[in-house]
N, C-alpha and C. Protein backbone atom coordinates (compact mmCIF):
# COMPACT_ATOMS: atom_id res chain seq x y z
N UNK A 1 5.38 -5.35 -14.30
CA UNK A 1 4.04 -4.85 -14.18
C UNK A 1 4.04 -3.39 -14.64
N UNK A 2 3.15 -3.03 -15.73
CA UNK A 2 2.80 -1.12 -16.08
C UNK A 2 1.47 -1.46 -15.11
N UNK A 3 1.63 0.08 -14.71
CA UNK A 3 0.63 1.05 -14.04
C UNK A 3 0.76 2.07 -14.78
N UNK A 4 -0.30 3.21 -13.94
CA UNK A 4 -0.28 4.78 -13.98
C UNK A 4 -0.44 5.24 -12.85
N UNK A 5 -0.16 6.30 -12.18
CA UNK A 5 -0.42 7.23 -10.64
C UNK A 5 -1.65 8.17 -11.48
N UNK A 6 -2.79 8.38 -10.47
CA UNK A 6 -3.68 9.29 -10.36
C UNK A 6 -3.71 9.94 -9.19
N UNK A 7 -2.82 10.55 -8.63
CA UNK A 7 -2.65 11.17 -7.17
C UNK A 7 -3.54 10.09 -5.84
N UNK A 8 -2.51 8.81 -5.90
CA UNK A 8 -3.15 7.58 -4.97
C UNK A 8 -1.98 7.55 -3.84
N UNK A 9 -2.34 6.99 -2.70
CA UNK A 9 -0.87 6.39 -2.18
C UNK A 9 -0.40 5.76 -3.24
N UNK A 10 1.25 5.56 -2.81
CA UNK A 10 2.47 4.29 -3.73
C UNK A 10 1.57 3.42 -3.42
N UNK A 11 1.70 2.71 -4.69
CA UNK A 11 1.93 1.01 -4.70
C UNK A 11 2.96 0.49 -3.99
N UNK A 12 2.63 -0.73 -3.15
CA UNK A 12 3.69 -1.41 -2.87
C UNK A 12 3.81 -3.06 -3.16
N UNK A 13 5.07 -3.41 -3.95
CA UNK A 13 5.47 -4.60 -4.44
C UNK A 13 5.80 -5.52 -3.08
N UNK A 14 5.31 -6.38 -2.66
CA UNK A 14 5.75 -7.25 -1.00
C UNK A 14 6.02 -8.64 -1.98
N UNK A 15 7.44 -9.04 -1.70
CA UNK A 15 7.67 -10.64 -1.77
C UNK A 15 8.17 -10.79 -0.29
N UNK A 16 7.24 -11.60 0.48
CA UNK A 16 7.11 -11.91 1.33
C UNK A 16 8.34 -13.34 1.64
N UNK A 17 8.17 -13.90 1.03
CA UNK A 17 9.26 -15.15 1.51
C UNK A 17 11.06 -14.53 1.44
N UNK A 18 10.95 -13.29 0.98
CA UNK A 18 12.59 -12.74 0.40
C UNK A 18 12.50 -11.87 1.83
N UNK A 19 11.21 -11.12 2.35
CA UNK A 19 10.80 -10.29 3.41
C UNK A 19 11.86 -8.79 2.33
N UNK A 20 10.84 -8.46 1.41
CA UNK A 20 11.55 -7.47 0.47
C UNK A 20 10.34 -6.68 0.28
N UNK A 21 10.37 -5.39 -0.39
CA UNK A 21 9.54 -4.99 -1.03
C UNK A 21 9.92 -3.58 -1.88
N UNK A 22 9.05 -3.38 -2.57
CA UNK A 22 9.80 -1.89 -3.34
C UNK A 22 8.27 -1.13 -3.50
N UNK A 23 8.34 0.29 -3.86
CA UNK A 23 7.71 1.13 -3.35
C UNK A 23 7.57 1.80 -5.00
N UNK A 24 6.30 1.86 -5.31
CA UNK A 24 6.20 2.08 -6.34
C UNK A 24 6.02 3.65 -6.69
N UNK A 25 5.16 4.29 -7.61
CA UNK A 25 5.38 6.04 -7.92
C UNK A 25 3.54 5.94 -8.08
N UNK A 26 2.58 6.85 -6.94
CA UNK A 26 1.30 6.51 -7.56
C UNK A 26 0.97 8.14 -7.76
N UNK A 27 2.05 9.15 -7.80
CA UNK A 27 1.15 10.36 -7.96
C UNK A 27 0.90 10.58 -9.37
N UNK A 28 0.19 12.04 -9.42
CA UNK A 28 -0.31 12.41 -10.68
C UNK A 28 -1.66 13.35 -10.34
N UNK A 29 -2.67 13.79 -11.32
CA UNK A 29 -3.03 14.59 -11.45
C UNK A 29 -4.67 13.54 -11.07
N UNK A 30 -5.80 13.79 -9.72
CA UNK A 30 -6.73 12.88 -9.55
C UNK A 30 -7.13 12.53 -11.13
N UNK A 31 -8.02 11.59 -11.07
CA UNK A 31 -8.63 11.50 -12.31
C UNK A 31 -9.90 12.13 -12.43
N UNK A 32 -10.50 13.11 -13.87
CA UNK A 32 -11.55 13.76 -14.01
C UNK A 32 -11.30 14.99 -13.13
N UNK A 33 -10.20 15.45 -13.03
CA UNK A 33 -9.78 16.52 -12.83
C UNK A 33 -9.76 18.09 -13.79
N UNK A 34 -8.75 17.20 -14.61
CA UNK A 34 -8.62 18.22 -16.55
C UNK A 34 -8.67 16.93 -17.53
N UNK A 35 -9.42 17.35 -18.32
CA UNK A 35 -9.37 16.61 -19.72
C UNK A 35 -8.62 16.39 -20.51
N UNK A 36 -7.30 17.40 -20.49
CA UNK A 36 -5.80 16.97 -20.92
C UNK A 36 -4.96 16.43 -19.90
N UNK A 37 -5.44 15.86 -19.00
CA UNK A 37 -4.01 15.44 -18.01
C UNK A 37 -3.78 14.01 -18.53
N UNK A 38 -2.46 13.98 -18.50
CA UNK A 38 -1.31 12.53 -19.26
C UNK A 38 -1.47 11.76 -17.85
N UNK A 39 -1.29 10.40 -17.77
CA UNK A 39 -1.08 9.39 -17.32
C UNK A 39 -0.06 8.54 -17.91
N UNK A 40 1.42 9.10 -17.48
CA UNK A 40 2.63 8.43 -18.02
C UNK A 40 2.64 6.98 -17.35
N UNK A 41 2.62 5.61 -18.67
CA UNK A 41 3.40 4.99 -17.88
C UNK A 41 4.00 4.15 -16.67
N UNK A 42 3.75 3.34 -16.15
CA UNK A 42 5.69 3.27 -14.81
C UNK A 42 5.62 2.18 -15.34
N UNK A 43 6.65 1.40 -14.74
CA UNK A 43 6.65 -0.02 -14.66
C UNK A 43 7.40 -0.19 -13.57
N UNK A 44 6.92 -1.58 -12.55
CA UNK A 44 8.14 -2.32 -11.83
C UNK A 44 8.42 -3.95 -11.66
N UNK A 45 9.42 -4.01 -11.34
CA UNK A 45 9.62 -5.45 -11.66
C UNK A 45 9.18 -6.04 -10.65
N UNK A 46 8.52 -7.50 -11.40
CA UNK A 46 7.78 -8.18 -9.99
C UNK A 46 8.08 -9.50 -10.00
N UNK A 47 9.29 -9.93 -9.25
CA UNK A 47 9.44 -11.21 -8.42
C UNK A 47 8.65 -11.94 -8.47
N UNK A 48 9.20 -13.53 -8.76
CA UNK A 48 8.12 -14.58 -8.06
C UNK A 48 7.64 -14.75 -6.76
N UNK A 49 6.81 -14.50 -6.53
CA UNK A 49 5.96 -14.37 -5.19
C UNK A 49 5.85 -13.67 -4.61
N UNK A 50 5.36 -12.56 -5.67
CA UNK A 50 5.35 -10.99 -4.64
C UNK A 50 3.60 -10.89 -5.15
N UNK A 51 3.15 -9.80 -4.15
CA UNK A 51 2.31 -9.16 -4.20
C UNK A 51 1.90 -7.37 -4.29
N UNK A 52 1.19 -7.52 -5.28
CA UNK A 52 1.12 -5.82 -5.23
C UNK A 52 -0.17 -5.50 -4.04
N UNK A 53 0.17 -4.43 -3.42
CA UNK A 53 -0.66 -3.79 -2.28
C UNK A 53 -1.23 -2.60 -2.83
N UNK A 54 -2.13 -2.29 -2.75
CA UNK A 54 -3.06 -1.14 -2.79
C UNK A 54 -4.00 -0.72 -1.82
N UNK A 55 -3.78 0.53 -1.26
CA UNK A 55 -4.86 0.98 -0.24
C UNK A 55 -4.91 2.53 -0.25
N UNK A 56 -5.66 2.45 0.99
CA UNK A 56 -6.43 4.02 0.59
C UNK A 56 -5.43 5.11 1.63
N UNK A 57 -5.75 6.37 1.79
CA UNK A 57 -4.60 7.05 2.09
C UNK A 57 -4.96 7.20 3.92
N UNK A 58 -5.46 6.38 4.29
CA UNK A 58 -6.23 6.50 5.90
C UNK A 58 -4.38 5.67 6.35
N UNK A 59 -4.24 4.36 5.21
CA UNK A 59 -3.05 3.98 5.94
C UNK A 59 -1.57 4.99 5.51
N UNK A 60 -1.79 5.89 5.48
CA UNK A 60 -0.40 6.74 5.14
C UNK A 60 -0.39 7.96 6.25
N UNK A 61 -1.52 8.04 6.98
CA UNK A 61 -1.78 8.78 8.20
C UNK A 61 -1.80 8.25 9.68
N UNK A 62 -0.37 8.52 9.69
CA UNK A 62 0.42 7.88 11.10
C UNK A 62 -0.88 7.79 12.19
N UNK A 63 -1.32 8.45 12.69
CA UNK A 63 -2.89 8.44 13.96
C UNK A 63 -4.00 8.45 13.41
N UNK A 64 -4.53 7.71 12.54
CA UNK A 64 -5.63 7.36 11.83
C UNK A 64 -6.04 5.81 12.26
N UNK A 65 -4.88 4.95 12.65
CA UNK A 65 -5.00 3.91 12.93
C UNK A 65 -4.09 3.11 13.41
N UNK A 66 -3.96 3.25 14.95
CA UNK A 66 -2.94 2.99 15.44
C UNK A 66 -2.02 2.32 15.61
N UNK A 67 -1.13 1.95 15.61
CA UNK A 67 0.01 1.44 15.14
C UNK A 67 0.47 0.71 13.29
N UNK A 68 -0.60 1.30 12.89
CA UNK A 68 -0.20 1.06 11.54
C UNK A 68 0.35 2.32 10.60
N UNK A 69 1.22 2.30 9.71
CA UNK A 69 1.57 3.37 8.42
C UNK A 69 2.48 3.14 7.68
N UNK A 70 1.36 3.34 6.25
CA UNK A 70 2.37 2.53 5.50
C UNK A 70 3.42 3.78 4.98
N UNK A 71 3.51 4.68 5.27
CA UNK A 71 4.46 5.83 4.42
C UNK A 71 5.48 5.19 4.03
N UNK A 72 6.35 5.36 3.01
CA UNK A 72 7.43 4.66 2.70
C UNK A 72 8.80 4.70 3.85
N UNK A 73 8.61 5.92 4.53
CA UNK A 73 9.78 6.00 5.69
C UNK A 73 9.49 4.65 6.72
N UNK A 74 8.41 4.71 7.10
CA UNK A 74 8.00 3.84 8.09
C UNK A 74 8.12 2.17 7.66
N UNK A 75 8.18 1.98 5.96
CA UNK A 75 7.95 0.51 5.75
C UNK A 75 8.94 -0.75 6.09
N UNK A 76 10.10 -0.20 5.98
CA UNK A 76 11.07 -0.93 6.37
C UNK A 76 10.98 -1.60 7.75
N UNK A 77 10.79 -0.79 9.01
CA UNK A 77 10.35 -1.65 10.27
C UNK A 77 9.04 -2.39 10.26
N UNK A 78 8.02 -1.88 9.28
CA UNK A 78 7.00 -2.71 9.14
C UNK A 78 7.49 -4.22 8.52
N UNK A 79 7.90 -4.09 7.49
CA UNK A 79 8.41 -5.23 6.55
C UNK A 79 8.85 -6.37 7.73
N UNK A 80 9.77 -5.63 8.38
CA UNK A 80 10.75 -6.03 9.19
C UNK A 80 9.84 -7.12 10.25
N UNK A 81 8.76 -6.10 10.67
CA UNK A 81 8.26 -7.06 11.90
C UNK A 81 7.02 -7.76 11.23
N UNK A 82 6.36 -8.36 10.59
CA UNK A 82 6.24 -8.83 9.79
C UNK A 82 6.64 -10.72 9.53
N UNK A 83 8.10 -10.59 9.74
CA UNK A 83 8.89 -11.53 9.19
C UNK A 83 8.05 -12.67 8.45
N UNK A 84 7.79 -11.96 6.88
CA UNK A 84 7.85 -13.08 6.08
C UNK A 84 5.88 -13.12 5.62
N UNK A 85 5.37 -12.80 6.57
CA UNK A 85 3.95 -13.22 6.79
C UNK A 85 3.00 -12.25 5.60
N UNK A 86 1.65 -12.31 5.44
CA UNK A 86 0.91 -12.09 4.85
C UNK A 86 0.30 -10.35 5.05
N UNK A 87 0.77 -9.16 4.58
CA UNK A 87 1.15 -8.21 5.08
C UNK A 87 -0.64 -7.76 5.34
N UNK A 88 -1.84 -7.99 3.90
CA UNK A 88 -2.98 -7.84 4.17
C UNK A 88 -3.88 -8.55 5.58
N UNK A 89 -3.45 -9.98 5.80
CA UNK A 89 -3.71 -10.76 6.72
C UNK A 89 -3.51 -10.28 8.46
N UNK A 90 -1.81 -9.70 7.99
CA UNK A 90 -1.72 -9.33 9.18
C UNK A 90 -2.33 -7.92 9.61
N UNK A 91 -2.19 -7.13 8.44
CA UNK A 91 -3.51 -5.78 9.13
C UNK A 91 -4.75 -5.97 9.06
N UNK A 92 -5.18 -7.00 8.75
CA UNK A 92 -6.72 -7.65 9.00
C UNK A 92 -6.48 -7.67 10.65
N UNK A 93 -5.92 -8.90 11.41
CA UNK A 93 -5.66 -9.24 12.37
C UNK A 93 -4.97 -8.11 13.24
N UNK A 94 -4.57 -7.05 12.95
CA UNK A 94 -4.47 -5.89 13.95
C UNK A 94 -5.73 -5.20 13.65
N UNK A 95 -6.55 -4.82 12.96
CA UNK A 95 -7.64 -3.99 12.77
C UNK A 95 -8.44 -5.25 14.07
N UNK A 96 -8.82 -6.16 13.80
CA UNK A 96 -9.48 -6.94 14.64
C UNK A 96 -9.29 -7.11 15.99
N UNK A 97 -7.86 -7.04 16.59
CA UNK A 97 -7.45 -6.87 17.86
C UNK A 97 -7.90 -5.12 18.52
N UNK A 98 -7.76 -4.10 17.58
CA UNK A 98 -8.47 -3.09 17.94
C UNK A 98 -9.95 -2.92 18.01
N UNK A 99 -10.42 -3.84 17.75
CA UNK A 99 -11.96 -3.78 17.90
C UNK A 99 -12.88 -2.74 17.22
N UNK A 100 -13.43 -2.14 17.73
CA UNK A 100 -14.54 -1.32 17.29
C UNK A 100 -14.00 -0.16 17.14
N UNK A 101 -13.50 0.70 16.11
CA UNK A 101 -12.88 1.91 16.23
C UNK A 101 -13.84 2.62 15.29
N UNK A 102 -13.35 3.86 15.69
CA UNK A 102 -13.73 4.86 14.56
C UNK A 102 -12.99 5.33 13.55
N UNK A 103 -12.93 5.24 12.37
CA UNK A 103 -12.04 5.47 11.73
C UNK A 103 -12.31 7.17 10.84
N UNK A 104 -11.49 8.12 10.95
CA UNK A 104 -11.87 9.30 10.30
C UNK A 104 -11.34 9.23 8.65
N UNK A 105 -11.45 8.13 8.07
CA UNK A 105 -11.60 8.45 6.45
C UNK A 105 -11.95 6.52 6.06
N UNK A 106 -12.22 7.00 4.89
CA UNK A 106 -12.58 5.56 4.58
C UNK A 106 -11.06 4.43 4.44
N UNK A 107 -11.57 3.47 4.15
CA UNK A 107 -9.90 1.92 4.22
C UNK A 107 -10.44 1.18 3.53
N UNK A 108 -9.85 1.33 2.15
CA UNK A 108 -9.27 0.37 1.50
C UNK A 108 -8.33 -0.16 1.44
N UNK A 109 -8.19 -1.69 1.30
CA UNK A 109 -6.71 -2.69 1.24
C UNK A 109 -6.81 -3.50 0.17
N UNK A 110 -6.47 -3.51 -0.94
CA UNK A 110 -6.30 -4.57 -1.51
C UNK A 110 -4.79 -5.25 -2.17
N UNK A 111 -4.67 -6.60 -2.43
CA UNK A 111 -3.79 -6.98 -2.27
C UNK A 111 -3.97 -8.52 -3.63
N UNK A 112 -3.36 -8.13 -4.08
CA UNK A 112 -2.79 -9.15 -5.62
C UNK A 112 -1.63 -9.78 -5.83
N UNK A 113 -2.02 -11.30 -5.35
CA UNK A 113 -0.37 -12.10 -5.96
C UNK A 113 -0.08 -12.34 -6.95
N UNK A 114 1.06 -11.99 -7.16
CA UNK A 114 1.26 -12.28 -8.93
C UNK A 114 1.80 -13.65 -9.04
């Protein structure tokens, strides 16, 4: 898979049946920032039955939403507990067990099987 980073959270690659994932590169310069800024590029390799994750930076802020973060330090015990399952599904189903919250920035999740 090519991408480009526009100063986003990482991408993250989830093959869920391997319970694996790799952590992609999403910085860079926002977009419509400067009119010369480059967008190098990446690529990563994507497994049969993985999914690419994309979301907004509410999940990279450890107390924004509790017990979730995706920072790359933290993903490994996430992955971990998890075992195997549907990583969008299952933060559907914790957002829902928290009920009515307030959230201080907007949440996006999206999520693409390849």
């Amino acid at each position: 898979m090519r991408y480009v980073g526009a100063s986003a959270p990482d991408p993250i690659l989830y093959t869920p049946e391997k319970r694996a994932f790799w952590v992609g590169d999403g910085s860079g310069l926002p977009m419509g920032v400067s009119a010369s800024a480059a967008y190098p590029e990446r690529a990563m390799e994507t497994p049969s039955g993985s999914s690419i994750v994309l979301y907004s930076d509410l999940l990279w802020e450890p107390k924004s939403l509790p017990g979730v973060c995706l920072l790359p330090e933290f993903l490994p015990s996430f992955i971990d507990e998890l075992q195997g399952k549907n990583l969008v599904a299952t933060l559907r189903g914790h957002l829902d067990m928290l009920g009515d919250i307030k959230l201080n920035d907007d949440l996006t999740l999206i999520e693409v099987r390849l």
